[in-house]
N, C-alpha and C. Protein backbone atom coordinates (compact mmCIF):
# COMPACT_ATOMS: atom_id res chain seq x y z
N UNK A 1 -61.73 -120.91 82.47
CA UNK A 1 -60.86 -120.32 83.46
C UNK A 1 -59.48 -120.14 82.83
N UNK A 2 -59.12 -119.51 82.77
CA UNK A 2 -57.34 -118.90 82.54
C UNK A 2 -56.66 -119.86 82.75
N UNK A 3 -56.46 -120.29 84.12
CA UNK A 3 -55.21 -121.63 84.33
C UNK A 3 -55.46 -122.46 83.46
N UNK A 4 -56.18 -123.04 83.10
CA UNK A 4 -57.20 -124.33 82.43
C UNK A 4 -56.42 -123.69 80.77
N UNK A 5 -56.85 -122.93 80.50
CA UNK A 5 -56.69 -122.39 79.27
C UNK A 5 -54.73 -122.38 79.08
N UNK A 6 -54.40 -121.69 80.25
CA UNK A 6 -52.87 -121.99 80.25
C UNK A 6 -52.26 -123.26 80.14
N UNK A 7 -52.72 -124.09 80.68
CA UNK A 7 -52.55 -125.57 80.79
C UNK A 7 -52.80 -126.27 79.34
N UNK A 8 -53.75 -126.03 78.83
CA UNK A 8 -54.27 -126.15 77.28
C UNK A 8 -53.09 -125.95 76.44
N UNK A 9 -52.79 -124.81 76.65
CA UNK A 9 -51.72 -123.81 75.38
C UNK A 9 -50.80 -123.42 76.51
N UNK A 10 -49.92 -124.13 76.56
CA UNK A 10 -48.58 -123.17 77.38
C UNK A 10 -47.49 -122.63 76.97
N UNK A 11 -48.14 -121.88 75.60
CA UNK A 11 -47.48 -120.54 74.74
C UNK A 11 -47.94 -119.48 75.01
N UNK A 12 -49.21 -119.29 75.51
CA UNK A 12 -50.67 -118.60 76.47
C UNK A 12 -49.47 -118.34 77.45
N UNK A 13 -48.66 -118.85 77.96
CA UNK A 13 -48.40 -118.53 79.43
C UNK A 13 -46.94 -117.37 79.10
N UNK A 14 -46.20 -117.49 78.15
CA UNK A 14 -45.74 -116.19 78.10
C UNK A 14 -46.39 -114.47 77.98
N UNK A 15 -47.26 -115.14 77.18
CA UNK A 15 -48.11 -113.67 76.90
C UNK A 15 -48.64 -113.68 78.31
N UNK A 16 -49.03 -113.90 78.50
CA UNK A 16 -49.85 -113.86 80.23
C UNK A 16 -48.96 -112.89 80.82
N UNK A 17 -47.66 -113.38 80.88
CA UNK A 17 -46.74 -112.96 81.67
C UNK A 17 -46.52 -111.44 81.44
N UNK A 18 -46.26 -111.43 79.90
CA UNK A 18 -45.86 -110.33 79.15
C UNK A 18 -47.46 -108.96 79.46
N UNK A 19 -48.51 -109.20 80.24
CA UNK A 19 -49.31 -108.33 79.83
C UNK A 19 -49.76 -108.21 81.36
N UNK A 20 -49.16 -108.98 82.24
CA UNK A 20 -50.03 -109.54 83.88
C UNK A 20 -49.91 -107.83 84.48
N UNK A 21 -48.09 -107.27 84.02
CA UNK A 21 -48.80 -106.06 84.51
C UNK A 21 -49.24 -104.71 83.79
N UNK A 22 -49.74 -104.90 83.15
CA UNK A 22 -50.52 -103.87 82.10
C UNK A 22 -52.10 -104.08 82.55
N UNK A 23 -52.62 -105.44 82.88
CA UNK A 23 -53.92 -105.63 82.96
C UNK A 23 -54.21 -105.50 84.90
N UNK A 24 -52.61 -105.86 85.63
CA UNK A 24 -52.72 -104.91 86.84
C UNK A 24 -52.96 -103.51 87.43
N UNK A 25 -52.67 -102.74 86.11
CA UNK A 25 -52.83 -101.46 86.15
C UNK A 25 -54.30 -101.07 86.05
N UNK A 26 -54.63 -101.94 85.19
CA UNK A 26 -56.31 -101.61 84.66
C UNK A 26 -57.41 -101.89 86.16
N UNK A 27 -57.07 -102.88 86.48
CA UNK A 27 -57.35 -103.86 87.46
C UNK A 27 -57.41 -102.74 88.98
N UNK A 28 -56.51 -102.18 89.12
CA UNK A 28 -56.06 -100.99 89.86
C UNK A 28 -56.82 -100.08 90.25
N UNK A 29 -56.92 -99.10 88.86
CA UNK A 29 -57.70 -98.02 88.42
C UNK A 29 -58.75 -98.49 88.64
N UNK A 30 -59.84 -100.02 88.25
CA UNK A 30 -60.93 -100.05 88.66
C UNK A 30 -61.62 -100.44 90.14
N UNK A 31 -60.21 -100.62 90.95
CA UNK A 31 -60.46 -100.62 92.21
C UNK A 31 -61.00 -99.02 92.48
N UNK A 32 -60.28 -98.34 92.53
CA UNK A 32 -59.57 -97.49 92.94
C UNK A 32 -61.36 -96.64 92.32
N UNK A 33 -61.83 -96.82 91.30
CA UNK A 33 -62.99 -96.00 90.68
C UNK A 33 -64.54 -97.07 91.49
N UNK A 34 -64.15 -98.58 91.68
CA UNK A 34 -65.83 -98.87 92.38
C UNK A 34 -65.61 -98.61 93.89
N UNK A 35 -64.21 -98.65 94.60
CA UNK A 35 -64.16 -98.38 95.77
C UNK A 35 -64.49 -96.62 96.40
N UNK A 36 -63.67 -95.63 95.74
CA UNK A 36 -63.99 -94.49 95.70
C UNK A 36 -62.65 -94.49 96.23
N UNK A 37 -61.63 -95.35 96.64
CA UNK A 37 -60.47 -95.00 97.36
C UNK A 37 -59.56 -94.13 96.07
N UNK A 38 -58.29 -93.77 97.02
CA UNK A 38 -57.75 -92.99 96.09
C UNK A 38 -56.60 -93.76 95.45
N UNK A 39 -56.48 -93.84 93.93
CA UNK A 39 -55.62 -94.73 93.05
C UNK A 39 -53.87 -95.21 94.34
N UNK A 40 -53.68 -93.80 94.79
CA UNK A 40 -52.30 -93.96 95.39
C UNK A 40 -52.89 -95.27 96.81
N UNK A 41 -54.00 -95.59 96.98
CA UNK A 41 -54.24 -97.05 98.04
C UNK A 41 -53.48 -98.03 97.79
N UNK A 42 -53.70 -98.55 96.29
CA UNK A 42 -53.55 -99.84 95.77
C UNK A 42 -51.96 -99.68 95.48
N UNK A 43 -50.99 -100.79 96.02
CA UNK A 43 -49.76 -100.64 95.57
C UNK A 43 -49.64 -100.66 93.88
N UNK A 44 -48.82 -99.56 93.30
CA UNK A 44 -48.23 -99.27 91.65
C UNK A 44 -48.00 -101.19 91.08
N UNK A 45 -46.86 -101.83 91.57
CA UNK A 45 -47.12 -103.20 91.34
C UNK A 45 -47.41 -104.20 92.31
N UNK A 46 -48.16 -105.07 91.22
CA UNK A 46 -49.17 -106.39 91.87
C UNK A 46 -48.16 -106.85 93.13
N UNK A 47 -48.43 -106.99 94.06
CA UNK A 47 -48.16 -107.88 95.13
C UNK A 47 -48.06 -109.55 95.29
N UNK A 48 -48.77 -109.68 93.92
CA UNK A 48 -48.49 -111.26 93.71
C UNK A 48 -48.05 -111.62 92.69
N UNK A 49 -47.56 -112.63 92.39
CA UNK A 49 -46.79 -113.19 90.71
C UNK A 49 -48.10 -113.71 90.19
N UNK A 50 -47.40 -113.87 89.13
CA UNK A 50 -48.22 -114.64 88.09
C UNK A 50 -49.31 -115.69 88.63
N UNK A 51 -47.85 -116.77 89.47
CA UNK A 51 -48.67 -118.03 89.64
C UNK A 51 -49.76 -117.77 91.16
N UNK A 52 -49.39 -116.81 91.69
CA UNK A 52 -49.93 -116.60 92.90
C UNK A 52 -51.53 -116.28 92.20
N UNK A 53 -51.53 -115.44 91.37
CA UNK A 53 -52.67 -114.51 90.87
C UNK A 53 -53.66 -116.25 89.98
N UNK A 54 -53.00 -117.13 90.01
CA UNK A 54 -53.94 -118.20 89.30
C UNK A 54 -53.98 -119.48 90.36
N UNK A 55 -53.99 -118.92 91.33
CA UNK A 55 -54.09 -120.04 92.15
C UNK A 55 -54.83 -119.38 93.16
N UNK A 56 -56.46 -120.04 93.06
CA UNK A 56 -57.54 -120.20 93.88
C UNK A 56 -57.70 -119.96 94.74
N UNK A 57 -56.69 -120.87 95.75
CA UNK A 57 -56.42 -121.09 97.23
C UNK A 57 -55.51 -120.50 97.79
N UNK A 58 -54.71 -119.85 97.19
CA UNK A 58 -53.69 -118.86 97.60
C UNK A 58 -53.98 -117.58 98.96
N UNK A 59 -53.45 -117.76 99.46
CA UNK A 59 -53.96 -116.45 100.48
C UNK A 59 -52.51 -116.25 101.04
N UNK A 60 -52.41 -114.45 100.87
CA UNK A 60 -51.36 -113.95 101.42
C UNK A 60 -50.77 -114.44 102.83
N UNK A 61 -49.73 -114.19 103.14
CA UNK A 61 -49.52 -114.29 104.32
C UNK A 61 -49.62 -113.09 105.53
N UNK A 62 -50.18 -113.31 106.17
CA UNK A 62 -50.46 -112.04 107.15
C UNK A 62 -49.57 -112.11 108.27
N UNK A 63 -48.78 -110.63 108.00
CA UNK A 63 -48.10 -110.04 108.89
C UNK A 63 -47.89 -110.28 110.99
């Protein structure tokens, strides 16, 4: 698992940082291609940070 691995090496956790939204983008586009929705659905940037995106139990807060 990623966190685990971050926790291991927490030199891992800059690069993480440095790439979280490049691999959001990817992440995006493949919504956007198994859903059939249209790319402009998914907000341009992630809605969650870093630590949000590695934590399990995390659940947004609803409006």
């Amino acid at each position: 698992m990623l966190k685990e691995d971050l926790t291991e090496s927490p030199s891992l956790k800059e690069y993480f940082s440095e790439v979280f939204s490049e691999c959001y983008q990817d992440v995006r586009k493949q919504a956007s291609l198994e859903t059939g929705l249209s790319l402009d659905t998914f907000p341009v940037d992630s809605p969650f940070t870093t630590d949000e995106s590695l934590n399990q139990d995390y659940l947004p807060k609803q409006d």
